[in-house]
C-alpha atoms as a PDB file:
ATOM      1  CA  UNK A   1     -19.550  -1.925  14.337  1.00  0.00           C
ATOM      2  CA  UNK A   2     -23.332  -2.095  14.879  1.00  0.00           C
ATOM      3  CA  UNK A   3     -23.868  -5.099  12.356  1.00  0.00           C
ATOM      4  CA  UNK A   4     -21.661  -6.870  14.286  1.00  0.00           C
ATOM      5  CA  UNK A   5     -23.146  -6.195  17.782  1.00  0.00           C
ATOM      6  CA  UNK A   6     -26.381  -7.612  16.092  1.00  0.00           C
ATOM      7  CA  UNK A   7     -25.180 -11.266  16.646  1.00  0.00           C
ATOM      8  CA  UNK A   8     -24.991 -13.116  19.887  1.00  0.00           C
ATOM      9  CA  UNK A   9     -22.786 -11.363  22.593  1.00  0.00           C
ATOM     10  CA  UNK A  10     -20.482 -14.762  22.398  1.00  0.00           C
ATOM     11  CA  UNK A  11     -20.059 -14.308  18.683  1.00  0.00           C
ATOM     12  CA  UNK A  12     -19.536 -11.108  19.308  1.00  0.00           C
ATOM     13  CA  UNK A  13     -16.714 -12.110  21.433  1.00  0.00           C
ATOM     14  CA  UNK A  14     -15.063 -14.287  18.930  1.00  0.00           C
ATOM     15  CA  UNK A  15     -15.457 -11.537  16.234  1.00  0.00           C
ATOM     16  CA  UNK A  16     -13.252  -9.184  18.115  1.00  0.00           C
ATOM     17  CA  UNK A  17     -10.677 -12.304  19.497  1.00  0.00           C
ATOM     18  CA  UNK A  18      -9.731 -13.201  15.264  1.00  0.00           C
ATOM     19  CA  UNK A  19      -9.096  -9.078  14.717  1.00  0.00           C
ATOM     20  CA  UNK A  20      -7.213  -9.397  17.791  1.00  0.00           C
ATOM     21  CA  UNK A  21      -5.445 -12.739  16.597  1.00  0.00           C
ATOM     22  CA  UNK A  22      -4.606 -10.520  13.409  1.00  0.00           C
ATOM     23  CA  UNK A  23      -3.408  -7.791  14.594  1.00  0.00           C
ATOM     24  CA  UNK A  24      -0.649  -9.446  16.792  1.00  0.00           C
ATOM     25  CA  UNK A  25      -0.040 -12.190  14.684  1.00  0.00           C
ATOM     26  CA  UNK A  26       0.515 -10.898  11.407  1.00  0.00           C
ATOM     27  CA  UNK A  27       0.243  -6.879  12.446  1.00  0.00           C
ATOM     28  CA  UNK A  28      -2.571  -5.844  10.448  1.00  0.00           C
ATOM     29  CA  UNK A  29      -3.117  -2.275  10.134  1.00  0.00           C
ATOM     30  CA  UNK A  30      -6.131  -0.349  11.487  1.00  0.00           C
ATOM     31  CA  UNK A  31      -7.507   0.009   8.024  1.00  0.00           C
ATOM     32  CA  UNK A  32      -7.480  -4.026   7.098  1.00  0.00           C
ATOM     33  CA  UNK A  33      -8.665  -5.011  10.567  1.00  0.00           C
ATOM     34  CA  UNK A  34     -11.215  -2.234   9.937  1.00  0.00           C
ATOM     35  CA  UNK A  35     -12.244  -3.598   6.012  1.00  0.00           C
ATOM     36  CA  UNK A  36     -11.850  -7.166   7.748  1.00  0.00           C
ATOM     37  CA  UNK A  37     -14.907  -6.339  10.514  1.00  0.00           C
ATOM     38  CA  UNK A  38     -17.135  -5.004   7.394  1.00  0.00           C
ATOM     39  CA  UNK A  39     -16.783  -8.204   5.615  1.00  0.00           C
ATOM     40  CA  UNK A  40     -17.573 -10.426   8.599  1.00  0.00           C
ATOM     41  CA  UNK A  41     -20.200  -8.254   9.738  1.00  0.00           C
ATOM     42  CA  UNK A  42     -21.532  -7.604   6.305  1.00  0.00           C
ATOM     43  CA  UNK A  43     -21.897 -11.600   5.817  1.00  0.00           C
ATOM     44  CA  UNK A  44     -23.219 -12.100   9.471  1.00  0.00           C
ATOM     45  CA  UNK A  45     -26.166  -9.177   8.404  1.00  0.00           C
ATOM     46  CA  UNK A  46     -26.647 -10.862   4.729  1.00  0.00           C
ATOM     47  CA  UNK A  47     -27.661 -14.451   6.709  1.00  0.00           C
ATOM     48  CA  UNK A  48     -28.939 -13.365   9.540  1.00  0.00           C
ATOM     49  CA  UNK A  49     -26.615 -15.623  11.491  1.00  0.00           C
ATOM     50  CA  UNK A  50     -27.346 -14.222  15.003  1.00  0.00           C
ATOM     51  CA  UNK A  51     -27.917 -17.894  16.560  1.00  0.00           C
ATOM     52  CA  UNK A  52     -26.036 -20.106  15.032  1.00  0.00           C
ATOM     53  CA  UNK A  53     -22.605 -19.763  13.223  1.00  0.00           C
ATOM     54  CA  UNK A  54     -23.033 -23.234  11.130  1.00  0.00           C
ATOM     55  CA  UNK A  55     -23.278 -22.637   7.480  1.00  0.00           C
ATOM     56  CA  UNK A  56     -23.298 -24.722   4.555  1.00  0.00           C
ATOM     57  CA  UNK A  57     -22.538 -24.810   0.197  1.00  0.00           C
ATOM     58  CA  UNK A  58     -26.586 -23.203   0.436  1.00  0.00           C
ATOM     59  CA  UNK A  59     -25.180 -19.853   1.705  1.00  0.00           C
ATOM     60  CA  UNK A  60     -22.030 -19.812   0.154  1.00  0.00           C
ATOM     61  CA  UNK A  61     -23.287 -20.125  -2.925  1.00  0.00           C
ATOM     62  CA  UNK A  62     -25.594 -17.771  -2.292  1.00  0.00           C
ATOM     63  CA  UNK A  63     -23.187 -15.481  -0.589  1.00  0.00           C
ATOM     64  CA  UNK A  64     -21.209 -15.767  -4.332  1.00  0.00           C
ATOM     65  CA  UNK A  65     -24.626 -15.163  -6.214  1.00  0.00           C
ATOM     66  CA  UNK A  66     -25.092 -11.496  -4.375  1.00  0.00           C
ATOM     67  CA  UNK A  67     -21.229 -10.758  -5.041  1.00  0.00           C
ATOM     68  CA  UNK A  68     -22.102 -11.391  -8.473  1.00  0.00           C
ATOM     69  CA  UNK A  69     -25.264  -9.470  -8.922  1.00  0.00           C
ATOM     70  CA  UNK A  70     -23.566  -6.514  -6.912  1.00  0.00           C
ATOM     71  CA  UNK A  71     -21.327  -6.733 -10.218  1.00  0.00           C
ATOM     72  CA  UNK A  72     -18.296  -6.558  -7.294  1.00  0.00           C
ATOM     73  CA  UNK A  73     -14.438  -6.821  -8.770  1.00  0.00           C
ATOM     74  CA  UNK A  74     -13.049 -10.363  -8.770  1.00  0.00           C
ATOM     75  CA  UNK A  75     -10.143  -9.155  -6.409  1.00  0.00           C
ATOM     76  CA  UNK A  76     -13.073  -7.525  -3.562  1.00  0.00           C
ATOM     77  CA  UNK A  77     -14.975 -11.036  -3.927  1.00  0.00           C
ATOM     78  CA  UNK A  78     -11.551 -12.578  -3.152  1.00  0.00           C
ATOM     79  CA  UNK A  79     -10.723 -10.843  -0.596  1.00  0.00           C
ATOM     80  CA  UNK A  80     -13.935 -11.297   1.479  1.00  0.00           C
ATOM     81  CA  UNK A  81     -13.579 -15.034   0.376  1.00  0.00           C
ATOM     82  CA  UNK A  82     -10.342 -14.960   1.669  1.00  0.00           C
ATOM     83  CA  UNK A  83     -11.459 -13.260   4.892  1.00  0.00           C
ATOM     84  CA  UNK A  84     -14.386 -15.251   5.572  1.00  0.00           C
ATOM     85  CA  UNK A  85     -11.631 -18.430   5.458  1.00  0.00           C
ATOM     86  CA  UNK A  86      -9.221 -17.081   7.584  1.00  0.00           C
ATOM     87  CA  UNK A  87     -12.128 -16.388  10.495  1.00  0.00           C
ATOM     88  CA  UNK A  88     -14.183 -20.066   9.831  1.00  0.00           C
ATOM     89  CA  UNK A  89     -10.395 -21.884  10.086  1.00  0.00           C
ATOM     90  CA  UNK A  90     -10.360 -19.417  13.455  1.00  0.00           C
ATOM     91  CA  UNK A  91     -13.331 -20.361  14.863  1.00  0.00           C
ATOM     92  CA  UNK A  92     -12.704 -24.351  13.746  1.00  0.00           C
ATOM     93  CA  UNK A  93      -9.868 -24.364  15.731  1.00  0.00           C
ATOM     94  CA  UNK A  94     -11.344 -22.880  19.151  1.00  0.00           C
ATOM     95  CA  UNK A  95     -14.440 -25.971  18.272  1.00  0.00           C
ATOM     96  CA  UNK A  96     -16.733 -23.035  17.346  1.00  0.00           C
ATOM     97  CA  UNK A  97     -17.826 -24.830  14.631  1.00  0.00           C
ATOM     98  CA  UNK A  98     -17.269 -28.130  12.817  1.00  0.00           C
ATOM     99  CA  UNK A  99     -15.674 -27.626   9.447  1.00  0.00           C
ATOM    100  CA  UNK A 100     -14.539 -24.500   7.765  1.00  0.00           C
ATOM    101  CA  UNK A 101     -17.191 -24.011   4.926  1.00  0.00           C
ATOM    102  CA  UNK A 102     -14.807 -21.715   2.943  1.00  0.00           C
ATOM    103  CA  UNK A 103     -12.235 -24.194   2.789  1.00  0.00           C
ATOM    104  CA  UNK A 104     -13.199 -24.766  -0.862  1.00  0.00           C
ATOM    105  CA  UNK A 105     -13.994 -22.248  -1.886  1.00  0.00           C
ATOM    106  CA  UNK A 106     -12.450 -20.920  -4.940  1.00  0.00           C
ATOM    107  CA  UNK A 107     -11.736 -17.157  -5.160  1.00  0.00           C
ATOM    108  CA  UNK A 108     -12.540 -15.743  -8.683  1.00  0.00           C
ATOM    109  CA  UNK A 109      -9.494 -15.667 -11.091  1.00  0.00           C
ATOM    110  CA  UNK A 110      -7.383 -12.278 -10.684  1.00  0.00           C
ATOM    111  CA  UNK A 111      -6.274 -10.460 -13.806  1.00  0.00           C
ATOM    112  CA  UNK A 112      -2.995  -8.895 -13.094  1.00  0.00           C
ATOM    113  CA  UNK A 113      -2.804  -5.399 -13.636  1.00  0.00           C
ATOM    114  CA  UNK A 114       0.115  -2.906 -14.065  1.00  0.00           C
ATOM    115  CA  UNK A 115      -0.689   0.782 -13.109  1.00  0.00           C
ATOM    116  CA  UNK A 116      -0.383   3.692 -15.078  1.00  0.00           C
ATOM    117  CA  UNK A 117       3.351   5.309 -15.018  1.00  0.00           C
ATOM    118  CA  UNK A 118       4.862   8.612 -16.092  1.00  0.00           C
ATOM    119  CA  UNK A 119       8.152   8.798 -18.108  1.00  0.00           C
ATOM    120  CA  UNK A 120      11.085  10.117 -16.806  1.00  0.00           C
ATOM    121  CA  UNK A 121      10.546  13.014 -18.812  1.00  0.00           C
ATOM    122  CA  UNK A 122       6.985  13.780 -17.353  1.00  0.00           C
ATOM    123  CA  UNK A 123       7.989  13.190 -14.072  1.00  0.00           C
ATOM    124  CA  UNK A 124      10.744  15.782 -14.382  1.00  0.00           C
ATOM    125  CA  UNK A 125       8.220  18.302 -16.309  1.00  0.00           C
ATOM    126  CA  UNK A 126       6.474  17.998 -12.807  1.00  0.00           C
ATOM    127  CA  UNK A 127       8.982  18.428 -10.666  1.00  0.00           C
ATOM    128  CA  UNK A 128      10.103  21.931 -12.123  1.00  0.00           C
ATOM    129  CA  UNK A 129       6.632  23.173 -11.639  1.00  0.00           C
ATOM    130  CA  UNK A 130       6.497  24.142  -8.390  1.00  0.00           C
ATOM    131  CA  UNK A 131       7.942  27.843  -7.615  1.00  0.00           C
ATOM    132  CA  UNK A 132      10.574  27.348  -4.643  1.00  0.00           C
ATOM    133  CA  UNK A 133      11.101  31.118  -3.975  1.00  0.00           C
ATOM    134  CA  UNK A 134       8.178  30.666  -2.024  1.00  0.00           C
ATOM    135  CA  UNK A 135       7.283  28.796   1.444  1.00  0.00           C
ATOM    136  CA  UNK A 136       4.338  26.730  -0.712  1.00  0.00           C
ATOM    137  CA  UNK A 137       6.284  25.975  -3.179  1.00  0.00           C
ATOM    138  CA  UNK A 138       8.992  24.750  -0.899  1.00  0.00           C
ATOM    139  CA  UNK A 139       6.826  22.695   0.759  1.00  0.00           C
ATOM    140  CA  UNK A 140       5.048  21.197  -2.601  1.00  0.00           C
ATOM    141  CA  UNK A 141       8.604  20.751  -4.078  1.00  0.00           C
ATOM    142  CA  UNK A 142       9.999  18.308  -1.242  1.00  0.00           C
ATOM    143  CA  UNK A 143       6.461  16.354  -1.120  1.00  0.00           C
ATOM    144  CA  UNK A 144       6.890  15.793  -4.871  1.00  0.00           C
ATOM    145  CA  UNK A 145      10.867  14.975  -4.610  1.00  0.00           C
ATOM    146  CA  UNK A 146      10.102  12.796  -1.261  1.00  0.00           C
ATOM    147  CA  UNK A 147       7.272  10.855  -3.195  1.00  0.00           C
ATOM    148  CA  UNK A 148       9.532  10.124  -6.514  1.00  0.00           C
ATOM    149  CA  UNK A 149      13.326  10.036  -4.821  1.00  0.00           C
ATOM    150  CA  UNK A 150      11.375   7.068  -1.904  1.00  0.00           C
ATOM    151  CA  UNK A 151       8.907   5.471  -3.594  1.00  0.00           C
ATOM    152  CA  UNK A 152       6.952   6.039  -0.267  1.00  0.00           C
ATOM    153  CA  UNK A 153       3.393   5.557  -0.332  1.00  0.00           C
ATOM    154  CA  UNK A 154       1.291   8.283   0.482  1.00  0.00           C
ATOM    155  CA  UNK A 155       0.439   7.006   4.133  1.00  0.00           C
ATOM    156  CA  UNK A 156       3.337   6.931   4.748  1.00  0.00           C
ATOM    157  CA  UNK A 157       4.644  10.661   3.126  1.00  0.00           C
ATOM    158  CA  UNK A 158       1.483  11.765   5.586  1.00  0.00           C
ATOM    159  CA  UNK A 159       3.410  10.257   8.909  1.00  0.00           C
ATOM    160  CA  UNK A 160       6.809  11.284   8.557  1.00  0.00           C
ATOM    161  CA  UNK A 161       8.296  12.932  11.227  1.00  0.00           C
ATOM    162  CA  UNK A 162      11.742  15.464  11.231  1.00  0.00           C
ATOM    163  CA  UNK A 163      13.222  12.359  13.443  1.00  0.00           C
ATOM    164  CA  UNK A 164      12.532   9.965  10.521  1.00  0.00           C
ATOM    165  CA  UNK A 165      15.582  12.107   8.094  1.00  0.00           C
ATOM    166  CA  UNK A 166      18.471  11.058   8.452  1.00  0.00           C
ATOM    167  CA  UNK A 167      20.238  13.557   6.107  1.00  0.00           C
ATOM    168  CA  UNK A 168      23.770  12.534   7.169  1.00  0.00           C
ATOM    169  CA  UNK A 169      23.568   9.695   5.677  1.00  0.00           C
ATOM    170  CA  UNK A 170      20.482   9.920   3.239  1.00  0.00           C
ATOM    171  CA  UNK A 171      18.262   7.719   4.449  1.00  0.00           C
ATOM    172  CA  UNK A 172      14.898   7.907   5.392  1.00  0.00           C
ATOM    173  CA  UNK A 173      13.181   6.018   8.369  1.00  0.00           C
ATOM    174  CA  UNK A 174       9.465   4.330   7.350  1.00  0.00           C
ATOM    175  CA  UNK A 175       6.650   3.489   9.071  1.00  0.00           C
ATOM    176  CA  UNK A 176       4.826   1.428   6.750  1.00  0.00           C
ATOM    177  CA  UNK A 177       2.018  -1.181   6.602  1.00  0.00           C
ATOM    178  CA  UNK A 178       1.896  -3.586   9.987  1.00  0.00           C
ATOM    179  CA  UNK A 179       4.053  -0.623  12.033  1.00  0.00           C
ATOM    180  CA  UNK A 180       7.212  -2.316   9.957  1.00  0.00           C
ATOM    181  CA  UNK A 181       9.804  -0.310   9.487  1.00  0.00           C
ATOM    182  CA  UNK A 182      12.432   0.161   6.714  1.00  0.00           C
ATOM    183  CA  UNK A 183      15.281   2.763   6.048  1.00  0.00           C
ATOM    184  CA  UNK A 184      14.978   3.679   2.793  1.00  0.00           C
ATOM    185  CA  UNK A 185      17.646   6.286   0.721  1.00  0.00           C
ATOM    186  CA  UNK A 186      15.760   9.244  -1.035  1.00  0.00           C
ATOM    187  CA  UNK A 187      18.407  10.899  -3.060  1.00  0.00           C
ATOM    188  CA  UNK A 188      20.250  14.000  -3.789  1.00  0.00           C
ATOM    189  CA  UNK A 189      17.034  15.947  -5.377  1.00  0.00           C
ATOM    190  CA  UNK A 190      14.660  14.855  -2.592  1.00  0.00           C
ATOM    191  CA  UNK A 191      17.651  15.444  -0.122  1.00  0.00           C
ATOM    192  CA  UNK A 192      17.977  19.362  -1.646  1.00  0.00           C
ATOM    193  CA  UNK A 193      14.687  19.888  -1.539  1.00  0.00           C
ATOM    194  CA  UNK A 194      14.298  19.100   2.244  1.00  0.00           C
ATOM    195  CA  UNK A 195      16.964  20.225   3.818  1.00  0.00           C
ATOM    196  CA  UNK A 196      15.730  23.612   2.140  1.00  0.00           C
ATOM    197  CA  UNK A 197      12.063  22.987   3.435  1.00  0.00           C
ATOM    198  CA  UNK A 198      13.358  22.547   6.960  1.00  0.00           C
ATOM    199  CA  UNK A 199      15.624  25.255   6.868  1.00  0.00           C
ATOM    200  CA  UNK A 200      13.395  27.903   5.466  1.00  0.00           C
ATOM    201  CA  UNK A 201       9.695  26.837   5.935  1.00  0.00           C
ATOM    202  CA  UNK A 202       9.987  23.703   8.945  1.00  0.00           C
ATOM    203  CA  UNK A 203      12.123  25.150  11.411  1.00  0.00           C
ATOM    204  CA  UNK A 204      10.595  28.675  11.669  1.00  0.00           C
ATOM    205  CA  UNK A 205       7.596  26.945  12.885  1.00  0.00           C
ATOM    206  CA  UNK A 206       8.644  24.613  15.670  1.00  0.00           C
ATOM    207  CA  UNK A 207       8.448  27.473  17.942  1.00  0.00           C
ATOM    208  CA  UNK A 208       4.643  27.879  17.054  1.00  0.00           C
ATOM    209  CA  UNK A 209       3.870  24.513  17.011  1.00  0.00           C
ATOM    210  CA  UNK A 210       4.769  21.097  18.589  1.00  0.00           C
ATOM    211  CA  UNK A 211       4.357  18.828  16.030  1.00  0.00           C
ATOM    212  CA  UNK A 212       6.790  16.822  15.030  1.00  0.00           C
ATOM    213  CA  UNK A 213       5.005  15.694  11.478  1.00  0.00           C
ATOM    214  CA  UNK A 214       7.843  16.788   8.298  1.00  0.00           C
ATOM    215  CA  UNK A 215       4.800  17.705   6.022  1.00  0.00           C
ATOM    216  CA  UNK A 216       2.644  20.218   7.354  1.00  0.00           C
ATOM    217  CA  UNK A 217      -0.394  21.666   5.592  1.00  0.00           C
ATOM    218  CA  UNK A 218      -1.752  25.714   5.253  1.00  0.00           C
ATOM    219  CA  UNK A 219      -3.259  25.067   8.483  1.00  0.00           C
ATOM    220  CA  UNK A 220      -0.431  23.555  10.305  1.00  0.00           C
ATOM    221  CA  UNK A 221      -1.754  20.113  11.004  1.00  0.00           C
ATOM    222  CA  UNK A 222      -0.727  17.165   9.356  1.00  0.00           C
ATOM    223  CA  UNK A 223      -2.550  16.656   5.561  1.00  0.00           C
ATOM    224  CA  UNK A 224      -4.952  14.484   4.862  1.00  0.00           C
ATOM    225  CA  UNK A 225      -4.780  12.028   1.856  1.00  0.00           C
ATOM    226  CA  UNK A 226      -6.475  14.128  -0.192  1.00  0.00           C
ATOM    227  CA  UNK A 227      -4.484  17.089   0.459  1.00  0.00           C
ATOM    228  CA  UNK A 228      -1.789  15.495  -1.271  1.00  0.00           C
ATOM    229  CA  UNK A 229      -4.032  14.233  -4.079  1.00  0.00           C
ATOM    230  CA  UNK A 230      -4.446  17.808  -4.718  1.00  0.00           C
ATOM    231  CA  UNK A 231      -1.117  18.874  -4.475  1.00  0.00           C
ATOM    232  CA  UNK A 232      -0.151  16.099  -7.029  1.00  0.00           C
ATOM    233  CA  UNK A 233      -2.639  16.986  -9.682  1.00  0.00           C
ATOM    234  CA  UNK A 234      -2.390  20.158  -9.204  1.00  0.00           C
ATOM    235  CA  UNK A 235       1.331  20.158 -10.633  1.00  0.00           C
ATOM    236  CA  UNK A 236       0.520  17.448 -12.811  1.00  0.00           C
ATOM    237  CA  UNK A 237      -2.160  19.829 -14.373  1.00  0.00           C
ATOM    238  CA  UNK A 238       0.440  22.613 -14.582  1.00  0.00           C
ATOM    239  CA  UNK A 239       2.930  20.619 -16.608  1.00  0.00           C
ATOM    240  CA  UNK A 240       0.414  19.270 -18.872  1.00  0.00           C
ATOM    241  CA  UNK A 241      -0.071  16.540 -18.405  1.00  0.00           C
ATOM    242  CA  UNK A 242      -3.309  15.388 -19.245  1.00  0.00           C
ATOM    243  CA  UNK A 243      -3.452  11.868 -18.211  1.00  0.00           C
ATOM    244  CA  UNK A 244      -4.852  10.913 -14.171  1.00  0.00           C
ATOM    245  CA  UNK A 245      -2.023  11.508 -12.132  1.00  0.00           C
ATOM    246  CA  UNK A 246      -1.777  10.575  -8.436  1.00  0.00           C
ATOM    247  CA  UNK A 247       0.299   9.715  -5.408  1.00  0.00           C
ATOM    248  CA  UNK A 248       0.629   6.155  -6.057  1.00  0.00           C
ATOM    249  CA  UNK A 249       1.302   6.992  -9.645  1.00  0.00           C
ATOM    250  CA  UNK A 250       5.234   8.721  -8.362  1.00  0.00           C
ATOM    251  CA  UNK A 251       5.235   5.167  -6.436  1.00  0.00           C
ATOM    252  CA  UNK A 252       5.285   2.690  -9.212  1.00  0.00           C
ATOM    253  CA  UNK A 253       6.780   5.228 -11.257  1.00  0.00           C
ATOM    254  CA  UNK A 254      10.163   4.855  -8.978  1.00  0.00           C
ATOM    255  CA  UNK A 255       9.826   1.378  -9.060  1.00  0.00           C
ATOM    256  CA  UNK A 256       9.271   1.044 -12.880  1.00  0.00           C
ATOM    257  CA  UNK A 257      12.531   3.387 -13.527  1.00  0.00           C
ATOM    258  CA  UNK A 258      14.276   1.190 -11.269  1.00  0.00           C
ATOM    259  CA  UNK A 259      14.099  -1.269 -12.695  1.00  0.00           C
ATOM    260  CA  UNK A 260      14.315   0.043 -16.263  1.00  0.00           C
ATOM    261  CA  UNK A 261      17.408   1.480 -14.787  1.00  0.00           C
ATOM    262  CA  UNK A 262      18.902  -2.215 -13.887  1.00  0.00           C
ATOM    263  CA  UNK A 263      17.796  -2.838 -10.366  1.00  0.00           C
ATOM    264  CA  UNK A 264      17.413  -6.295  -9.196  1.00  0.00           C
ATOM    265  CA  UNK A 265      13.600  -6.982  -7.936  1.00  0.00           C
ATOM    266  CA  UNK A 266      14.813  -7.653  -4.150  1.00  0.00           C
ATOM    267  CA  UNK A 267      15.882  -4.233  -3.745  1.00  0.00           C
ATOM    268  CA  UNK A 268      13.270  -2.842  -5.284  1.00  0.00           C
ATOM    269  CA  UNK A 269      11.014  -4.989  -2.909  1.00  0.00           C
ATOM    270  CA  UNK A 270      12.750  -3.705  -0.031  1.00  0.00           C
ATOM    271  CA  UNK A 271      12.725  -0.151  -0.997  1.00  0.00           C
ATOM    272  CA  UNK A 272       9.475  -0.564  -1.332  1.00  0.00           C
ATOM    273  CA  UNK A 273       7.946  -2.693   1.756  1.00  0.00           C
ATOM    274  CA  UNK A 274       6.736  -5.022  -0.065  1.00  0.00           C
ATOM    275  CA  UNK A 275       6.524  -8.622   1.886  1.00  0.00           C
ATOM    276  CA  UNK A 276       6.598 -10.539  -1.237  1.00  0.00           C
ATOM    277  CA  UNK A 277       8.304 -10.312  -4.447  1.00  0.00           C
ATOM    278  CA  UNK A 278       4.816 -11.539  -5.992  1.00  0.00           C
ATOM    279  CA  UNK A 279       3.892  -8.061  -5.333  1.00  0.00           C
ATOM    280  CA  UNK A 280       6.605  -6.157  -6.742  1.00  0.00           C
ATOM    281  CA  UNK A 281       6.093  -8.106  -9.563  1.00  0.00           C
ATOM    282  CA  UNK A 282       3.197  -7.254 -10.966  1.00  0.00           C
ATOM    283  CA  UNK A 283       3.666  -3.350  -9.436  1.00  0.00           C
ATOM    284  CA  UNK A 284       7.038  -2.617 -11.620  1.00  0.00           C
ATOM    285  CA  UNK A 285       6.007  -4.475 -14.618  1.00  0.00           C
ATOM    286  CA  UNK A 286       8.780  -6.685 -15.266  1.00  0.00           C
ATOM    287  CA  UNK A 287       8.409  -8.891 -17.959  1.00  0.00           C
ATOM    288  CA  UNK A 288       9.161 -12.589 -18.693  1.00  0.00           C
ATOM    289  CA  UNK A 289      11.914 -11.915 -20.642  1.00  0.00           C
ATOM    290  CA  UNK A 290      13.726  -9.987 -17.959  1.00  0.00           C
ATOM    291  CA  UNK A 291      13.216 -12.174 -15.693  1.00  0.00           C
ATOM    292  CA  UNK A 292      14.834 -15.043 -18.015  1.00  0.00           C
ATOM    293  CA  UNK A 293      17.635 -12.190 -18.750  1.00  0.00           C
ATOM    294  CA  UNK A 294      18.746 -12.325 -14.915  1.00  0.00           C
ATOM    295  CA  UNK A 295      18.569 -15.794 -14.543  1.00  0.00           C
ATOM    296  CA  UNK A 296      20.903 -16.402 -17.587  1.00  0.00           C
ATOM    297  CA  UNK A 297      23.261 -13.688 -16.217  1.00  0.00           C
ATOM    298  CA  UNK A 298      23.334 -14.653 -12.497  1.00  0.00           C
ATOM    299  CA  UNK A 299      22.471 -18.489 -12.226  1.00  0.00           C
ATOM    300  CA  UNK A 300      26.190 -19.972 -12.122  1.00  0.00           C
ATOM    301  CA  UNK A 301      25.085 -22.796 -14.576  1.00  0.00           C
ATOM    302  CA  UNK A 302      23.725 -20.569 -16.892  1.00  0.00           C
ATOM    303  CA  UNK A 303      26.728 -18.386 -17.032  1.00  0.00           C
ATOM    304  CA  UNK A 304      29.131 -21.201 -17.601  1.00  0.00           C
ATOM    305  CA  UNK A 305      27.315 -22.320 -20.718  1.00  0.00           C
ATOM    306  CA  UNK A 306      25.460 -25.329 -19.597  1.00  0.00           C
ATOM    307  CA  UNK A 307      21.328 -23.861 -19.979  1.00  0.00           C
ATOM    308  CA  UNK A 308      21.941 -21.489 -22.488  1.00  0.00           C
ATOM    309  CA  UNK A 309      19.853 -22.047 -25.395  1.00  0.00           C
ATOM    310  CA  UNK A 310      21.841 -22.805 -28.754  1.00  0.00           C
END
């Protein structure tokens, strides 16, 4: 917040009207409008651009030069390319300045990756490890069920409230990136392993406390992010499981048995928030050739005959 303050109170000014832009306009989350300031302030530092906003292919090629000798990932030099554009094109259009410098710019070339993900056997060797005559091992037990039955990332495990289960039905009510919310089914296992969480460990505690947060910690305040890191390994550990195990890992884990399982990729989007399909993607690892599979089984052409291959 400081670096930023550095430049001219007006620039200042226009800083804080683009996070404000993004956050009604496409309902960025605290944490992006947050990594967006450190970019732009980070840049405004690097250049000392305190007078004047105009910059030209000197700096930006410069700018590229330090992201380069920093040895930073191709997809955290895209991003600050990326959000760099977005605020010149912002200030361009409220005659700030003349041209958008970033305009072309090219953001290095992304190598898709597909996360590590346990087998249905693993995940089920962790699932039996936690010991469910006991409050703790309640409580680990539906936090391990909730993260593999949802798909839910661990944000939004962290938020949940008693409101947001809708047992009756099995459905689950998300908060999830942007304040969006979906209604998401978490199945019979996760189901179980609530309903006997609020019954036996939840409830009891309502009269002590007036939280409404599902997931509470030892201390009875909602857990951090690395709480459940440690619950996760911890059972991970205990099964044997020797490879890096972590929240997100139960995430694309649901997703990738999905759709080994046969579901299409726009459910599996939905289920998991995903805005676009690009994104699920690349997160469930579905190849080309499943891809082609669906399109010669659902495409009406292709099922009458007329673009299947001979």
């Amino acid at each position: 917040m400081s670096q930023v303050m550095e430049a001219r109170p007006e620039v200042s000014e226009l800083i804080n009207e683009y996070l404000q832009f993004q956050e009604l306009e496409r309902g960025l989350s605290s944490n992006s409008l947050a990594a967006y300031r450190r970019d732009i302030a980070a840049f405004f530092k690097d250049f000392n651009l305190k007078e004047s906003l105009a910059i030209g292919s000197r700096e930006i090629n410069e700018f590229l030069k330090r992201q380069n000798d920093a040895s930073r990932k191709p997809a955290s030099i895209a991003r600050k390319i990326s959000v760099l554009r977005g605020f010149y094109k912002f200030l361009q259009e409220r005659d700030a300045v003349k041209s958008n410098p970033f305009e072309g710019t090219r953001a290095p070339k992304l190598t898709r990756y597909h996360p590590d993900y346990l087998s249905v056997d693993e995940i089920t060797r962790i699932l039996e490890q936690p010991d469910t005559q006991k409050p703790k091992g309640i409580r680990d037990g539906a936090i391990l069920e909730m993260l593999y039955g949802s798909g839910i990332r661990i944000s939004e495990l962290i938020n949940l409230k008693i409101s947001s289960i809708y047992d009756e039905v099995g459905f689950i009510k998300i908060t999830g990136k942007g304040n969006k919310e979906r209604l998401v089914p978490y199945g019979q296992y996760a189901r179980k392993a609530v309903e006997k969480y609020l019954t036996e460990v939840r409830e009891p505690l309502r009269k002590r406390i007036e939280s409404e947060i599902l997931f509470l910690s030892n201390r009875l305040t909602s857990f951090s992010r690395v709480g459940i890191w440690k619950i996760v390994r911890f059972y991970a550990a205990k099964a044997g499981i020797a490879k890096r195990v972590t929240p997100h890992t139960f995430r694309h884990s649901f997703a990738t048995h999905m759709i080994d399982g046969g579901a299409d990729l726009r459910t599996v989007q939905e289920l998991l928030g995903h805005s676009s399909i690009t994104t699920t993607q690349i997160y469930t690892q579905v190849d080309r050739e499943y891809l082609l599979s669906v399109h010669r089984d659902f495409h009406p052409r292709e099922r009458a005959g007329g673009g299947r291959r001979k």
